[in-house]
PDB file of N, CA and C in Angstrom:
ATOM      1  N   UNK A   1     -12.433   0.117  37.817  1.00  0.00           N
ATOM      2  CA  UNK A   1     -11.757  -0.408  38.978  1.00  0.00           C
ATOM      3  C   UNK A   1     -10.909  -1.627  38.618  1.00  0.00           C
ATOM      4  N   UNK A   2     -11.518  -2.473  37.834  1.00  0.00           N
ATOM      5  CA  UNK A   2     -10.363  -3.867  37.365  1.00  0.00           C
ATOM      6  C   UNK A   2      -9.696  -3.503  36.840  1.00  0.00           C
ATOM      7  N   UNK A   3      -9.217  -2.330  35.620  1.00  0.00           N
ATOM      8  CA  UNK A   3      -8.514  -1.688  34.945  1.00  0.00           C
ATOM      9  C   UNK A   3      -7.347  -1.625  35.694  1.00  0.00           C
ATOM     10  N   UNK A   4      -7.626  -1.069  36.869  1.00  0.00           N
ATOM     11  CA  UNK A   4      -6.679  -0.251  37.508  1.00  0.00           C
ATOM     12  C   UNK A   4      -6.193  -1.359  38.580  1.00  0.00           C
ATOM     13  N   UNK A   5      -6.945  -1.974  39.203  1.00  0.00           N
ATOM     14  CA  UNK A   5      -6.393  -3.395  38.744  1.00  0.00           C
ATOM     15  C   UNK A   5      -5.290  -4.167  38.556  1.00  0.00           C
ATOM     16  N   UNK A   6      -5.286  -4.127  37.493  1.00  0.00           N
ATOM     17  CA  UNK A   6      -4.687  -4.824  36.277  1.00  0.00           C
ATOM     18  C   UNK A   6      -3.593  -3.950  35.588  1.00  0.00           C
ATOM     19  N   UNK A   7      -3.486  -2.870  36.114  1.00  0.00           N
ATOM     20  CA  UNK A   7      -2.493  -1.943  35.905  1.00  0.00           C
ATOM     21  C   UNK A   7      -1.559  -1.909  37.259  1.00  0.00           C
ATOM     22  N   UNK A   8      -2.322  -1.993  38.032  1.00  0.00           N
ATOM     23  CA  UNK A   8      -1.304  -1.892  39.373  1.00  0.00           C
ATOM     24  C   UNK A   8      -0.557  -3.573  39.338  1.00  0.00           C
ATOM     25  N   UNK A   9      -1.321  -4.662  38.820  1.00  0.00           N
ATOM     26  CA  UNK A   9      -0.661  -6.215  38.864  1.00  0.00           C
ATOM     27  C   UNK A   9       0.547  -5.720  37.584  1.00  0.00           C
ATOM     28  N   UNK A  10       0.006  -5.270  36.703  1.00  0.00           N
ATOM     29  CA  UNK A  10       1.252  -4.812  35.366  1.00  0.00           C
ATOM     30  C   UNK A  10       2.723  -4.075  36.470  1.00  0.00           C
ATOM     31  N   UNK A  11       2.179  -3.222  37.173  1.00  0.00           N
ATOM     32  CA  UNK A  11       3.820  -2.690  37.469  1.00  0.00           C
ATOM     33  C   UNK A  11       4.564  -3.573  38.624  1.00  0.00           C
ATOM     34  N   UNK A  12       3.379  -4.403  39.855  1.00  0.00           N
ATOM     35  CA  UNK A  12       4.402  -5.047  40.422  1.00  0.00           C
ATOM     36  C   UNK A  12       4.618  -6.232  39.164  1.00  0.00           C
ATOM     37  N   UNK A  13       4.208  -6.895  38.490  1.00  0.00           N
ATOM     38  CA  UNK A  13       5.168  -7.741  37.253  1.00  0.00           C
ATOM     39  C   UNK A  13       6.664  -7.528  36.804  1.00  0.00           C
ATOM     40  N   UNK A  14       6.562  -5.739  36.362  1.00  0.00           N
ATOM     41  CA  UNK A  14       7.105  -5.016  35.985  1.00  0.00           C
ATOM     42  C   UNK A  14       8.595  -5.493  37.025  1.00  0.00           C
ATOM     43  N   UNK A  15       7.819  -4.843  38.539  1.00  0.00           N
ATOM     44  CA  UNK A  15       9.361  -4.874  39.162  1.00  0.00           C
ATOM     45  C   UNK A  15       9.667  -6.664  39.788  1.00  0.00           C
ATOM     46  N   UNK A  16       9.018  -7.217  39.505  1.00  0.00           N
ATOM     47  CA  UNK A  16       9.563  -8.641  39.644  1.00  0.00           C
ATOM     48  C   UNK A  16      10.238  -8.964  38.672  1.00  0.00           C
ATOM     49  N   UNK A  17      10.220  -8.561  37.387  1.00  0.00           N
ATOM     50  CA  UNK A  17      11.064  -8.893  36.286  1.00  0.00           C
ATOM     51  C   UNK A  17      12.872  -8.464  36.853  1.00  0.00           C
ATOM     52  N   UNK A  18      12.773  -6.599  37.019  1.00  0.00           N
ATOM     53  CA  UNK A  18      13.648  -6.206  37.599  1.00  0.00           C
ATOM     54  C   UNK A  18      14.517  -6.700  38.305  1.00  0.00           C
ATOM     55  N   UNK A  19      13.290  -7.611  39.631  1.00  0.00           N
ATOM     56  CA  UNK A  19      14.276  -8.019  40.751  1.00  0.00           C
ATOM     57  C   UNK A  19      15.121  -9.383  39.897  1.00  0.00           C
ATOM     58  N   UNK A  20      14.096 -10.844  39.263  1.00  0.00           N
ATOM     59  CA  UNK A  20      14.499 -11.786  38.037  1.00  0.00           C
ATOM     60  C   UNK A  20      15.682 -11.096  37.237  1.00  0.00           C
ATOM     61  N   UNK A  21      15.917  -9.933  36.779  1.00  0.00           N
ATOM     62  CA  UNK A  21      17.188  -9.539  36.203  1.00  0.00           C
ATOM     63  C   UNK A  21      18.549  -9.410  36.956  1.00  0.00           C
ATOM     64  N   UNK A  22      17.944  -9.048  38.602  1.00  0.00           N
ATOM     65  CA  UNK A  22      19.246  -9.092  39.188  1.00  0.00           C
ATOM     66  C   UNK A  22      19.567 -10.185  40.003  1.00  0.00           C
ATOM     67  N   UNK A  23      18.811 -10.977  39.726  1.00  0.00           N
ATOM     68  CA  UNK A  23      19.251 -12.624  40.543  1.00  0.00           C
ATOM     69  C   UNK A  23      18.428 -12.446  41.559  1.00  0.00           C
ATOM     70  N   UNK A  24      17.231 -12.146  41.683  1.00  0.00           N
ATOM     71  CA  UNK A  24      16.391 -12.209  42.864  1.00  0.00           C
ATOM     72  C   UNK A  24      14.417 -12.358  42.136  1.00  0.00           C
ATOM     73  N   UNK A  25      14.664 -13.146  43.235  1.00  0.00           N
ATOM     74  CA  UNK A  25      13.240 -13.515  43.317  1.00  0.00           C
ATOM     75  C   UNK A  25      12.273 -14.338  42.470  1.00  0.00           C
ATOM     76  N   UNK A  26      12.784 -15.551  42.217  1.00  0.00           N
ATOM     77  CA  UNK A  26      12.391 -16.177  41.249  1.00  0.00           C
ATOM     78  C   UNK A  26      10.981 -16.745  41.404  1.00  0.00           C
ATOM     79  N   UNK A  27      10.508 -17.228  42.667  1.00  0.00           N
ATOM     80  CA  UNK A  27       8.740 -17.900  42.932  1.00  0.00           C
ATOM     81  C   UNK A  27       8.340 -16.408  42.979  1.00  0.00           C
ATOM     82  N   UNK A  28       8.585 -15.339  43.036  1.00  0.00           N
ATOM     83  CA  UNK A  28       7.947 -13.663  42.976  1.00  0.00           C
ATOM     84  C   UNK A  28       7.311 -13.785  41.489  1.00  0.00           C
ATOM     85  N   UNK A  29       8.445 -13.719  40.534  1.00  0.00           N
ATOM     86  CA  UNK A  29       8.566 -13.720  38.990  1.00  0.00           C
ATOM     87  C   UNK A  29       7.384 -14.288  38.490  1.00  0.00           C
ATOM     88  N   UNK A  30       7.503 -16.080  39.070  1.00  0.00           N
ATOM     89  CA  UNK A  30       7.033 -16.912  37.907  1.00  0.00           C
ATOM     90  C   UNK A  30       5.554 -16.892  38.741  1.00  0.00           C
ATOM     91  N   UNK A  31       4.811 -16.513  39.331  1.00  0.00           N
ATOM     92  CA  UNK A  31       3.792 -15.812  39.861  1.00  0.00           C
ATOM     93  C   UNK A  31       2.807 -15.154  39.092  1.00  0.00           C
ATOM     94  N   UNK A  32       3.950 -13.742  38.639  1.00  0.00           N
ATOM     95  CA  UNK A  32       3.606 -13.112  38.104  1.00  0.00           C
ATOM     96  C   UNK A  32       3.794 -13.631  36.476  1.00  0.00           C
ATOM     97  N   UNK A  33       4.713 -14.662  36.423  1.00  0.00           N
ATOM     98  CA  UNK A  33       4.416 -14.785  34.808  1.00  0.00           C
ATOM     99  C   UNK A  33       3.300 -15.717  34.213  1.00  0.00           C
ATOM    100  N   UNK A  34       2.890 -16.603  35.743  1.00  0.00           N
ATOM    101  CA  UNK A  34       1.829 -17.119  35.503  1.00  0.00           C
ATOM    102  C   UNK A  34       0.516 -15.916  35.659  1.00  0.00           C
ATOM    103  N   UNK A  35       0.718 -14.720  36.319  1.00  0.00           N
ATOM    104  CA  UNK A  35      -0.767 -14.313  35.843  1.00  0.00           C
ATOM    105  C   UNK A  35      -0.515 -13.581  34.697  1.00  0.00           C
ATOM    106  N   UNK A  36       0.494 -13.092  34.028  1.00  0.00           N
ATOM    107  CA  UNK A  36       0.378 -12.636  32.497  1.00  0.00           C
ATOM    108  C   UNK A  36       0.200 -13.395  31.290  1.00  0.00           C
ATOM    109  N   UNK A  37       0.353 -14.547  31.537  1.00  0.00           N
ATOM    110  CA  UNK A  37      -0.051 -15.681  30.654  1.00  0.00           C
ATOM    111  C   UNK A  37      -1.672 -15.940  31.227  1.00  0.00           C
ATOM    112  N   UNK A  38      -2.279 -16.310  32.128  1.00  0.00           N
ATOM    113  CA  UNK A  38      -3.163 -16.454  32.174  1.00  0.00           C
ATOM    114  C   UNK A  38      -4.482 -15.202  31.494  1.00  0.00           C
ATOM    115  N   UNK A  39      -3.860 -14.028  31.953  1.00  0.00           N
ATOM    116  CA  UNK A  39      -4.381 -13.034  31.779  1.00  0.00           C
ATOM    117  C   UNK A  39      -4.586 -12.444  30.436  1.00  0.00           C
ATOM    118  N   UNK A  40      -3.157 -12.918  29.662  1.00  0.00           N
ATOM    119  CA  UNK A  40      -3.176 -12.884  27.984  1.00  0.00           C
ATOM    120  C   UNK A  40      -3.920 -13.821  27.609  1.00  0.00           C
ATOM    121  N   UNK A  41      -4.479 -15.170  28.215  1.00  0.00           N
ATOM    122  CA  UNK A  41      -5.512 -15.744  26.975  1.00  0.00           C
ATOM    123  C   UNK A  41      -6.806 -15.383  27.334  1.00  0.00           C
ATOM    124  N   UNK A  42      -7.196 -14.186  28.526  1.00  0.00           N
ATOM    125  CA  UNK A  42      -8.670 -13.615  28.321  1.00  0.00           C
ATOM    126  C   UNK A  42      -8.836 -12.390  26.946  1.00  0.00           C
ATOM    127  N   UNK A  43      -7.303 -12.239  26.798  1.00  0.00           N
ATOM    128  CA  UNK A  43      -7.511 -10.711  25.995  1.00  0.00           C
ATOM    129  C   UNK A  43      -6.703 -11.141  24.373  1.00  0.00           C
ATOM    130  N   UNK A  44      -6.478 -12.544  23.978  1.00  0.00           N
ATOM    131  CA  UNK A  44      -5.863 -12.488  23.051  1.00  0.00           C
ATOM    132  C   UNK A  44      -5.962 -12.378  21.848  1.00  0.00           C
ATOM    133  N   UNK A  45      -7.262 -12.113  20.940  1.00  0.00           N
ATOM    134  CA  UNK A  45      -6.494 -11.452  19.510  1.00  0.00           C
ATOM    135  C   UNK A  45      -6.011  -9.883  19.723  1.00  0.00           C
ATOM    136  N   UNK A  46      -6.418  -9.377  20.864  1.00  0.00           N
ATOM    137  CA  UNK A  46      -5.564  -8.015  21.016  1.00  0.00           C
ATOM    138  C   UNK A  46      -3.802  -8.496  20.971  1.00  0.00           C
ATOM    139  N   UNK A  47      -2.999  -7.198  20.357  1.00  0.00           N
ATOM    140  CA  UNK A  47      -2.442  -6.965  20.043  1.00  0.00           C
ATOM    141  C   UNK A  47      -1.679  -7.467  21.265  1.00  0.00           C
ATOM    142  N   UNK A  48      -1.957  -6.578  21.820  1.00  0.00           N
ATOM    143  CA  UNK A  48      -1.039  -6.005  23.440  1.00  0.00           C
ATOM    144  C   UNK A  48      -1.131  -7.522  24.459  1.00  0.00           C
ATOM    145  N   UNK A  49      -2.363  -8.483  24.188  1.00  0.00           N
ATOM    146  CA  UNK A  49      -2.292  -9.723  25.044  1.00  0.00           C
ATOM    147  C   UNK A  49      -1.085 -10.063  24.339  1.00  0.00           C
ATOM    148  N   UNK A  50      -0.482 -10.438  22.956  1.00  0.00           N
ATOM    149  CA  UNK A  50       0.576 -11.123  22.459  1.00  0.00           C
ATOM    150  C   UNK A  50       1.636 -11.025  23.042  1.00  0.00           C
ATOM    151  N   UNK A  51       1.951  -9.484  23.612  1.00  0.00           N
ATOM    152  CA  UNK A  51       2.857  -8.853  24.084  1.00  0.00           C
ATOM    153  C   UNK A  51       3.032  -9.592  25.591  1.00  0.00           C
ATOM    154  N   UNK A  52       1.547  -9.787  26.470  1.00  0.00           N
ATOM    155  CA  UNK A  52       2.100  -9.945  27.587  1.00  0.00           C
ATOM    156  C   UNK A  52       2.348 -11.704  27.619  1.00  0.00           C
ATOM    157  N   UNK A  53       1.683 -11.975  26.741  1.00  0.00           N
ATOM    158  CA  UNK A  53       1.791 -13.429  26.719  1.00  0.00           C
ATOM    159  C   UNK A  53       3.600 -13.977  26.563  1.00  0.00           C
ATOM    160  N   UNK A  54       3.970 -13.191  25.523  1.00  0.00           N
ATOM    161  CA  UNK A  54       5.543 -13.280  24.860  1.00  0.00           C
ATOM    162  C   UNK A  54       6.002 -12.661  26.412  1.00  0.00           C
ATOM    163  N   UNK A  55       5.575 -11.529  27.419  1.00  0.00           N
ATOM    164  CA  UNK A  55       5.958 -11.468  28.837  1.00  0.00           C
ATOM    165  C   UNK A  55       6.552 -12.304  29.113  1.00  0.00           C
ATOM    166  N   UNK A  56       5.275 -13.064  29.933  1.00  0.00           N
ATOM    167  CA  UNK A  56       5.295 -14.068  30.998  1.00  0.00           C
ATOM    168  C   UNK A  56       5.805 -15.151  30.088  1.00  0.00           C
ATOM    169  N   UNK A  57       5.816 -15.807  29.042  1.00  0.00           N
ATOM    170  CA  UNK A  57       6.539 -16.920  28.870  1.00  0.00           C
ATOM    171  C   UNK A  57       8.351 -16.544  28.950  1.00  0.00           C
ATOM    172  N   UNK A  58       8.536 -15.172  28.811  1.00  0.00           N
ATOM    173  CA  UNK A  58      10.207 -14.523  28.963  1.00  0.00           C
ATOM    174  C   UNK A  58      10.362 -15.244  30.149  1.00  0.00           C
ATOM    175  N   UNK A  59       9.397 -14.333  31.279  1.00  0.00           N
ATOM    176  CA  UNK A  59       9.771 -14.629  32.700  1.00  0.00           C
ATOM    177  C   UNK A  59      10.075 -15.807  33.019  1.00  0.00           C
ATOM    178  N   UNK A  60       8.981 -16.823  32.420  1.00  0.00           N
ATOM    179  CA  UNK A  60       9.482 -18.539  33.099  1.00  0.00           C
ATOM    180  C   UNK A  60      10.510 -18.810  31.916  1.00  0.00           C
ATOM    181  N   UNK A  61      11.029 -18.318  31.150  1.00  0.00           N
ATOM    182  CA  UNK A  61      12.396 -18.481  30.812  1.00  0.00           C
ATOM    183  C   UNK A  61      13.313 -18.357  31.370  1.00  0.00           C
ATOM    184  N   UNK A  62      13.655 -16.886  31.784  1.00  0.00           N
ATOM    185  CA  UNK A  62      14.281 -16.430  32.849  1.00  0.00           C
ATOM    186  C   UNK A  62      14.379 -16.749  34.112  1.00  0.00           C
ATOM    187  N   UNK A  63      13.526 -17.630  34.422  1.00  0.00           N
ATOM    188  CA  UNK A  63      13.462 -18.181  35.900  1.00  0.00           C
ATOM    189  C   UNK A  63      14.184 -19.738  35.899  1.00  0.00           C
ATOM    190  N   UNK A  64      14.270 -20.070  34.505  1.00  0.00           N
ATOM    191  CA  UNK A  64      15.059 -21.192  34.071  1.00  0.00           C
ATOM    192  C   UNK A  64      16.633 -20.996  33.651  1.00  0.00           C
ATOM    193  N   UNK A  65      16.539 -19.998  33.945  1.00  0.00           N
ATOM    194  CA  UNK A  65      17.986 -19.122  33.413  1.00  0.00           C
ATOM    195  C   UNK A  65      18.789 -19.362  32.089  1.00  0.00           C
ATOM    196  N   UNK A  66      17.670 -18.515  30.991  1.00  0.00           N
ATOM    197  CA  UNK A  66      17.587 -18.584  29.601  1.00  0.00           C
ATOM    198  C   UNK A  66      17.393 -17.046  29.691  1.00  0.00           C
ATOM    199  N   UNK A  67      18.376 -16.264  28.882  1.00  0.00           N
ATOM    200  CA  UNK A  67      18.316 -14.542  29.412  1.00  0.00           C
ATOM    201  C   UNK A  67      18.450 -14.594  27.763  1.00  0.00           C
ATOM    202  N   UNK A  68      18.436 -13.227  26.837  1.00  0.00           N
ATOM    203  CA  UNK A  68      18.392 -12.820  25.995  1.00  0.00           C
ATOM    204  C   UNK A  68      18.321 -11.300  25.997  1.00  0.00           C
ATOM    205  N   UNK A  69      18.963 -10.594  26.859  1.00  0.00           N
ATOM    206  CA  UNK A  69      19.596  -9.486  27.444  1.00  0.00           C
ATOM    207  C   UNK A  69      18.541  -8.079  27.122  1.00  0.00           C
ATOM    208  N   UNK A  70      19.025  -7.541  26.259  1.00  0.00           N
ATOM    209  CA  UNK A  70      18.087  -6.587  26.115  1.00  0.00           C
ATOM    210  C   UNK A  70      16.537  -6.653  26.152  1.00  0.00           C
ATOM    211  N   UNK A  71      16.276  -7.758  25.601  1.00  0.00           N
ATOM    212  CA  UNK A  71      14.958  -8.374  25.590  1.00  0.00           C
ATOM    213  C   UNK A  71      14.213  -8.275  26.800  1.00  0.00           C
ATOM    214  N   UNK A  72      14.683  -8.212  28.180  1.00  0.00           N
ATOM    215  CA  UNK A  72      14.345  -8.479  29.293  1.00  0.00           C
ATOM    216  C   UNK A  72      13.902  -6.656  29.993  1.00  0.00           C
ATOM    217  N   UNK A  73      14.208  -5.872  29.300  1.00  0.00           N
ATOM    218  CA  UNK A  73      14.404  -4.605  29.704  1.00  0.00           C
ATOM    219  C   UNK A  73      13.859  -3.891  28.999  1.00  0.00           C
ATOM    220  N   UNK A  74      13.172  -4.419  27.620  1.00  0.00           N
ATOM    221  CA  UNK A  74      12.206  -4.440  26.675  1.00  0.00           C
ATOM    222  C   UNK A  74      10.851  -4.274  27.630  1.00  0.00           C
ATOM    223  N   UNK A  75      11.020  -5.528  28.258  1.00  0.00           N
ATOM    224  CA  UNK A  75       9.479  -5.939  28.771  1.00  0.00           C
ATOM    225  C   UNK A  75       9.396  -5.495  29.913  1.00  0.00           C
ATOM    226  N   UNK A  76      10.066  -4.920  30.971  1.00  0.00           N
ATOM    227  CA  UNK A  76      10.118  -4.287  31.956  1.00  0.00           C
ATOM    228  C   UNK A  76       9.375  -2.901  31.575  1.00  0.00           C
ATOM    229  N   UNK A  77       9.923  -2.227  30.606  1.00  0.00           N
ATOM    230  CA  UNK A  77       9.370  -0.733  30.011  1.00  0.00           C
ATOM    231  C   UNK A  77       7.558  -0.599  29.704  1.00  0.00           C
ATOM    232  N   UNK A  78       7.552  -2.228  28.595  1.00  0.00           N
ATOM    233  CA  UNK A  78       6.637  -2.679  28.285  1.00  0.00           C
ATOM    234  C   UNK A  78       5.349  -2.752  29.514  1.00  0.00           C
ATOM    235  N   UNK A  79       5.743  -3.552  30.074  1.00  0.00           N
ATOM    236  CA  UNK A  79       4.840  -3.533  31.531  1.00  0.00           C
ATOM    237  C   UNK A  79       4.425  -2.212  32.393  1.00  0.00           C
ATOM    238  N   UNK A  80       5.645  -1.628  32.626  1.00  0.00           N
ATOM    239  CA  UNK A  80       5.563  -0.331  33.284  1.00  0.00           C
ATOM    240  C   UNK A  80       4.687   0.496  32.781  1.00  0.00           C
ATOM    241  N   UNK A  81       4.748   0.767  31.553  1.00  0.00           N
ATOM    242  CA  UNK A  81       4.383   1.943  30.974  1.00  0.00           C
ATOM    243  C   UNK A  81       2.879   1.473  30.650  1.00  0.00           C
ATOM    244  N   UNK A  82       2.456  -0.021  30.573  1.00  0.00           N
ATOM    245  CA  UNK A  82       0.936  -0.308  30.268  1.00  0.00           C
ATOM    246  C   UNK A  82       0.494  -0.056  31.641  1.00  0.00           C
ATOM    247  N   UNK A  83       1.417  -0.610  32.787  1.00  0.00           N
ATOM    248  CA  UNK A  83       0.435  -0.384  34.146  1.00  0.00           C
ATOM    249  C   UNK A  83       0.451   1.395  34.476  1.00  0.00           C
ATOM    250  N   UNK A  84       1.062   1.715  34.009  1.00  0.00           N
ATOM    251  CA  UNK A  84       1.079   3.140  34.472  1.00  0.00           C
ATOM    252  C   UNK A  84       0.036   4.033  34.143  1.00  0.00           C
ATOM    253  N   UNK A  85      -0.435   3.862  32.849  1.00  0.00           N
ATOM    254  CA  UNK A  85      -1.459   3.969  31.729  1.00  0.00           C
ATOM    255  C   UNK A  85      -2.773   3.448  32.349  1.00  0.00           C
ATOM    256  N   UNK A  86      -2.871   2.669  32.489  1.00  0.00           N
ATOM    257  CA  UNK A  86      -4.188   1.478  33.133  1.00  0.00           C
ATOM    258  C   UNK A  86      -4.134   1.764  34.595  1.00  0.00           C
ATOM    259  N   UNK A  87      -3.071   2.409  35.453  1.00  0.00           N
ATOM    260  CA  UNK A  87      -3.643   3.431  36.366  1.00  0.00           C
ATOM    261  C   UNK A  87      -4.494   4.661  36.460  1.00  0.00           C
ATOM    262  N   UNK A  88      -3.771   5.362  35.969  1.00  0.00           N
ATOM    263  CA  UNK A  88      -3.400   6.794  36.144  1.00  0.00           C
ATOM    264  C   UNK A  88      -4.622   7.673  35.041  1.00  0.00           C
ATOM    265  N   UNK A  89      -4.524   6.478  33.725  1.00  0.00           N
ATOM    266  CA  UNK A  89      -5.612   7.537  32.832  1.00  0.00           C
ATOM    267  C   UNK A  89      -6.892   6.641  32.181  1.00  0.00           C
ATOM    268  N   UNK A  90      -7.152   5.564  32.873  1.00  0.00           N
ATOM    269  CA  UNK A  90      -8.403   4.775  32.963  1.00  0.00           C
ATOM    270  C   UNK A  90      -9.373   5.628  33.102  1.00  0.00           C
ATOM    271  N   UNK A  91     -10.192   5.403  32.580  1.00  0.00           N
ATOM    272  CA  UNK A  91     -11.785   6.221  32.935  1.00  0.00           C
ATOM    273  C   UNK A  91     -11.999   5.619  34.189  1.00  0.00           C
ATOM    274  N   UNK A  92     -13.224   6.015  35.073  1.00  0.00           N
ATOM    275  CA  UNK A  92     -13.660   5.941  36.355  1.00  0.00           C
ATOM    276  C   UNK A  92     -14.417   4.370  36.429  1.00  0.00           C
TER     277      UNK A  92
END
């Protein structure tokens, strides 16, 4: 159940980044980039915490309006595809 969770917080992240890419929604964003940072130092010598950690510090970049273009659409995929995963094919 936290899995899924934590997969469903991964995709709205996901589309707050989205909205942060098109000039919207910046206290949405940094929300969410504060719980992927928080959330990456329960899980961090895993691999994948590095990932969300390098996330959420993008996002409060981006919310400072520091972009690095592709990079941002990187982590959108990134997110999506972990929450989608951590939905959909979590054990019970």
């Amino acid at each position: 159940m936290v899995v899924r969770l934590l997969g469903l917080l991964d995709l709205v992240a996901a589309v707050s980044l989205i909205f942060l890419i098109s000039g919207r929604g910046e206290i949405f964003a940094l929300i969410f980039a504060l719980y992927l940072l928080i959330k990456s130092l329960f899980f961090l010598p895993d691999f994948s915490s590095f990932l969300d950690l390098f996330s959420g510090f993008y996002i409060s970049l981006l919310v400072l309006g520091i972009s690095f273009g592709l990079l941002g659409w990187l982590f959108v995929v990134w997110l999506a595809q972990k929450g989608i995963f951590s939905l959909f094919f979590s054990p019970n």
